[in-house]
Every structure is written in structure tokens, then in C-alpha cells.
C-alpha atoms as a PDB file:
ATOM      1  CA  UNK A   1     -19.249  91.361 261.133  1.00  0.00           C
ATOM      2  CA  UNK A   2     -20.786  88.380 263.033  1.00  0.00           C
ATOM      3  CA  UNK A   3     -19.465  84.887 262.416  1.00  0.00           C
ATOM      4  CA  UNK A   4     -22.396  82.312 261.006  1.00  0.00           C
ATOM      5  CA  UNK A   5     -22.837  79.258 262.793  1.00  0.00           C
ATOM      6  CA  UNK A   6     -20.629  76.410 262.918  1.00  0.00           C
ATOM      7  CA  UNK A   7     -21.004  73.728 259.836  1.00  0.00           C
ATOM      8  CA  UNK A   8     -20.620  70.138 260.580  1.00  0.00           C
ATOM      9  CA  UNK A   9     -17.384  68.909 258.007  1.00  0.00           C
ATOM     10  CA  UNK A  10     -17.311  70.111 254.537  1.00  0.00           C
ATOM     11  CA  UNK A  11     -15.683  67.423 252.261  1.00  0.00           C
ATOM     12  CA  UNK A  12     -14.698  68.400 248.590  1.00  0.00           C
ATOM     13  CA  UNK A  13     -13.270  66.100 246.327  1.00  0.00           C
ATOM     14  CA  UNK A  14     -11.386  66.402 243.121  1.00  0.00           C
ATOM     15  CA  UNK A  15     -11.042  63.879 240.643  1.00  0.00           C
ATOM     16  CA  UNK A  16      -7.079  62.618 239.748  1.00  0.00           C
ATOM     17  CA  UNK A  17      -7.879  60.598 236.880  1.00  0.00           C
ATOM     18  CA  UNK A  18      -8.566  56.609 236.423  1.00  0.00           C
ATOM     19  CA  UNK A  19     -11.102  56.396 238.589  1.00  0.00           C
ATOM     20  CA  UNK A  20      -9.251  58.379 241.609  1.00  0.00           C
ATOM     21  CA  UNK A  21      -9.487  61.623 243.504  1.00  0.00           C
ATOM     22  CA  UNK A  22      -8.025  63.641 246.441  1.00  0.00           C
ATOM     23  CA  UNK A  23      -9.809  64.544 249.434  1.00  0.00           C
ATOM     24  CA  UNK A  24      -9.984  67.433 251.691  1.00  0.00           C
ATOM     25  CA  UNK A  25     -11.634  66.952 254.263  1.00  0.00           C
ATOM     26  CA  UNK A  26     -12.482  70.254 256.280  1.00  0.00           C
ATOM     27  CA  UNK A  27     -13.293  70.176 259.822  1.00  0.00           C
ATOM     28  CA  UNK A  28     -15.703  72.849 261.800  1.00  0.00           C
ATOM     29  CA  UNK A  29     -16.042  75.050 258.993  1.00  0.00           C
ATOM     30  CA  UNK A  30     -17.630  78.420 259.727  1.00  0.00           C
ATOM     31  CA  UNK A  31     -20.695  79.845 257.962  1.00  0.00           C
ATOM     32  CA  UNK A  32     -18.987  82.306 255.782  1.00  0.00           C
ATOM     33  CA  UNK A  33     -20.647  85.634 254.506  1.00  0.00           C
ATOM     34  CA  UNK A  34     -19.631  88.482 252.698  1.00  0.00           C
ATOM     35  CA  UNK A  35     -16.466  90.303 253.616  1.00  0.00           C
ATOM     36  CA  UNK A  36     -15.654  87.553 255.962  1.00  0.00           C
ATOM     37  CA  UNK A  37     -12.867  85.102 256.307  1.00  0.00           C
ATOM     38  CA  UNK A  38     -12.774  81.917 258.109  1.00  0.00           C
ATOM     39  CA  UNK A  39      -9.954  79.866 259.120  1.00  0.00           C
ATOM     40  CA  UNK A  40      -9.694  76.223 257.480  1.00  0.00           C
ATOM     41  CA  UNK A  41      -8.260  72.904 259.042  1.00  0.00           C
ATOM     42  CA  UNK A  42      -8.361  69.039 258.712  1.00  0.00           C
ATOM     43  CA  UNK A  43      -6.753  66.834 256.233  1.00  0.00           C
ATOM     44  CA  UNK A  44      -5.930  65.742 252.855  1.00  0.00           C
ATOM     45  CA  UNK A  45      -5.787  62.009 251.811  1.00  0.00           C
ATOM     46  CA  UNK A  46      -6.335  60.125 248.133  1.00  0.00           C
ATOM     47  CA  UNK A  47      -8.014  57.152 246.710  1.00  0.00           C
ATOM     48  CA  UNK A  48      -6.273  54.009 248.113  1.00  0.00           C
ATOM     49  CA  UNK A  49      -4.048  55.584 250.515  1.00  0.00           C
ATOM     50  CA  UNK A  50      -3.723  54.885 254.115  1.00  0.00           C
ATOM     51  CA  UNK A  51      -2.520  57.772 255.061  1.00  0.00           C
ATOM     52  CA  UNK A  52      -3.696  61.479 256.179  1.00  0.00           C
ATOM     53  CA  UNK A  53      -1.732  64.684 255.485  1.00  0.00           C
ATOM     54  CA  UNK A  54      -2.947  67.769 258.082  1.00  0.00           C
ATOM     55  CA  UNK A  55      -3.788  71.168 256.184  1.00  0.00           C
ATOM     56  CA  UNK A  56      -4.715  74.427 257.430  1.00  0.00           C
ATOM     57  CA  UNK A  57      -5.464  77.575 255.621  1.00  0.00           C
ATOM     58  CA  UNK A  58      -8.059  80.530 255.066  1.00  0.00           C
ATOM     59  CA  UNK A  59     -11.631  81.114 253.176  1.00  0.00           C
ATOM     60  CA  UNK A  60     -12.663  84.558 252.102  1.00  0.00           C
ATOM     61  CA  UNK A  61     -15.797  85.276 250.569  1.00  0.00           C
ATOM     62  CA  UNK A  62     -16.275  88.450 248.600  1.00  0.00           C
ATOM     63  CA  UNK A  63     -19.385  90.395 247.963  1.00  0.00           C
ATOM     64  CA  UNK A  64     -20.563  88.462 244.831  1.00  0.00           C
ATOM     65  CA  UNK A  65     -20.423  85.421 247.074  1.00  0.00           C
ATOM     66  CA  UNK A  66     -17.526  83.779 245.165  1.00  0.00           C
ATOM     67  CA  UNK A  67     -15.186  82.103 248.098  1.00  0.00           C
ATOM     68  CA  UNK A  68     -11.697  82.359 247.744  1.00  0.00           C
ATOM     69  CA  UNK A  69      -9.693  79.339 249.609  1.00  0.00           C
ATOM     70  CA  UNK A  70      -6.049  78.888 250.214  1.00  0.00           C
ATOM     71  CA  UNK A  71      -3.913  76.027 252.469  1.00  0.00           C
ATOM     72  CA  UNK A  72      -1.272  74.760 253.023  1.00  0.00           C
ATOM     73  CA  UNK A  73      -0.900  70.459 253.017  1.00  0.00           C
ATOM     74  CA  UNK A  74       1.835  69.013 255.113  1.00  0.00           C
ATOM     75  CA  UNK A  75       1.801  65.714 253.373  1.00  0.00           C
ATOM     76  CA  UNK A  76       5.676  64.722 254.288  1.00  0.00           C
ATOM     77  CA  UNK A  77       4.049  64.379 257.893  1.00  0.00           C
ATOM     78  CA  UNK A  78       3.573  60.702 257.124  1.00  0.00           C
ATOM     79  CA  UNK A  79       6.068  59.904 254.262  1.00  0.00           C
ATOM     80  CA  UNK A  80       4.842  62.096 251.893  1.00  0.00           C
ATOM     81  CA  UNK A  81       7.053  63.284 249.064  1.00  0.00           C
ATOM     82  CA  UNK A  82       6.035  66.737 249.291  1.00  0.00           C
ATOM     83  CA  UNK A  83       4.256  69.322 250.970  1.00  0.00           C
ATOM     84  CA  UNK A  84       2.116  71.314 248.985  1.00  0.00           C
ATOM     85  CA  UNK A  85      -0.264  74.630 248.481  1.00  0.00           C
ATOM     86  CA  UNK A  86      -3.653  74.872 247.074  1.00  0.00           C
ATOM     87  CA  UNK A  87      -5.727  78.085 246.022  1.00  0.00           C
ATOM     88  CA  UNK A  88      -8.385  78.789 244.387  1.00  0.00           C
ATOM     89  CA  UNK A  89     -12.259  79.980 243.419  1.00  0.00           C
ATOM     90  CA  UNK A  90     -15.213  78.431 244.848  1.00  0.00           C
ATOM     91  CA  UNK A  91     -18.862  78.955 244.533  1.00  0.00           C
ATOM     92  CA  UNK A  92     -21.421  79.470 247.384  1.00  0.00           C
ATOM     93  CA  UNK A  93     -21.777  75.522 246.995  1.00  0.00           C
ATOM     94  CA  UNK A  94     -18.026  74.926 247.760  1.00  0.00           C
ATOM     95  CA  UNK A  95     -17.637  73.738 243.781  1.00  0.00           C
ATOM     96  CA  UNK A  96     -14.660  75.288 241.678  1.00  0.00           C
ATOM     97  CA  UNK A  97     -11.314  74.941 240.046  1.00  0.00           C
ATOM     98  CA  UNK A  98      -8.406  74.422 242.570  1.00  0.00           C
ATOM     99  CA  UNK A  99      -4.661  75.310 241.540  1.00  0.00           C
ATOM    100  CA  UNK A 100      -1.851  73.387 243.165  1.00  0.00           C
ATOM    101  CA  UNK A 101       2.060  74.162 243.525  1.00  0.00           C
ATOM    102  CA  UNK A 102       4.120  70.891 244.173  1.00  0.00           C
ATOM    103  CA  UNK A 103       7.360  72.168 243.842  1.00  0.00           C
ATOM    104  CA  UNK A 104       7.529  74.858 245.934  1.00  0.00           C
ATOM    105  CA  UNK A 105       8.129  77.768 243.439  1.00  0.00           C
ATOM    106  CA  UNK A 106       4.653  80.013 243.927  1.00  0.00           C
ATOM    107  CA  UNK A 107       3.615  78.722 240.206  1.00  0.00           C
ATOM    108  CA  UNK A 108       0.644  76.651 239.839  1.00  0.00           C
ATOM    109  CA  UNK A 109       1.493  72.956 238.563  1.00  0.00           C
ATOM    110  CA  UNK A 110      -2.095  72.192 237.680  1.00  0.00           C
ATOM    111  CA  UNK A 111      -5.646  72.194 238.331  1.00  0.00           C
ATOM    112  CA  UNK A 112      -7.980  70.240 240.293  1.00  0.00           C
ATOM    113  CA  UNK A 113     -11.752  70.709 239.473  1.00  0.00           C
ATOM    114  CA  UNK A 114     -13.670  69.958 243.094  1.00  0.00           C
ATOM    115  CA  UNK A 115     -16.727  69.730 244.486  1.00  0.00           C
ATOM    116  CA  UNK A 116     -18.825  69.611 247.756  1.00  0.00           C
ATOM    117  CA  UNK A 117     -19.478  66.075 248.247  1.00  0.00           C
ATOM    118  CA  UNK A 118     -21.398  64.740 251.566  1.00  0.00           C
ATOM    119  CA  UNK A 119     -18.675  63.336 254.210  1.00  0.00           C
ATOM    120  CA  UNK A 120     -20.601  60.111 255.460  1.00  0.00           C
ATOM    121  CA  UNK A 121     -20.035  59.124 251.356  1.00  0.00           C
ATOM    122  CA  UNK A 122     -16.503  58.807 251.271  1.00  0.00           C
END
């Protein structure tokens, strides 16, 4: 299957409460279709912080267009507590509920509810 074109970066926030949210910030994102999967890389920061954790991972989109998403945040790179995984279902407009495991056992410790929002905004 051919690969779409090249996106410019796909940002998708997630609120964390009191006015706060995490960012991941996606760079080079492929145009995904149907039965195709795309790598995923860039970084991971929150509100206030001033730092940036690297991720990488995978998109998959299936044949009703739903986009499964999956990666991996190194966020003890810069004195993180933690590195963590994220998975989840998106729709076509990169919007959808996001589960994340912070402890390392393969179980979901919550949710994150995310959304496409436009880079230049954040």
C-alpha cells in the first residue's frame, strides 16, 4: 500500500485537571490510510514544565478509519520519575481516549481524553 504524504506536526493534547494538560507533540507524521501503519516520534511535555521527554511508537488505522496509537515516553531522560506507555483509539481527526501505564505492570492507570489541537497554539 502506498504511504500518504508527509503531515507537518500533529499536536494532541489532553487535559490533567486544574487548568493543565500533557502534550504530545508528534513530529513528521505520515498520512495514514487503511491497513496502514506509520511510525510515531517527538516528545511529551506538560503545562508549566521546562522540560521534554522523547517518545516513539506506532499508528495503525483499520478499515473503519478508527486509528489505533501506541508509544512509549522516556520521561526519566531529563529527571523524570518515570517512563511511561500510552495506547489507545483515535478518530480520523486524531481525537480519542488515551490509556496510560505508569508503573510498569501492562495495566492501564488511567485515561487521558485528547485531541488534535493546532501546534503554533501551544
Amino acid at each position: 500500500m502506498a504511504r500518504g504524504a508527509r503531515q507537518k506536526d500533529l499536536c494532541l493534547a489532553a487535559p490533567t485537571g486544574g487548568g493543565g494538560y500533557n502534550l504530545f507533540v508528534l513530529r513528521d507524521v505520515e498520512t495514514l490510510v487503511p491497513g496502514d501503519a506509520v511510525g510515531l516520534r517527538g516528545f511529551w511535555t506538560t503545562t508549566g514544565s521546562q522540560r521534554i521527554s522523547p517518545l516513539s511508537g506506532t499508528a495503525a488505522m483499520a478499515s473503519d478509519g478508527q486509528i489505533r496509537v501506541g508509544f512509549f515516553v522516556h520521561s526519566t531522560a531529563q529527571g523524570g520519575q518515570n517512563d511511561f506507555t500510552v495506547s489507545g483509539l483515535l478518530d480520523a481527526a486524531f481525537a480519542g481516549t488515551l490509556h496510560y501505564d505508569n508503573d510498569g505492570d501492562f495495566t492501564p492507570n488511567g485515561t487521558l481524553e485528547a485531541q488534535r489541537v493546532d501546534c503554533s497554539s501551544v
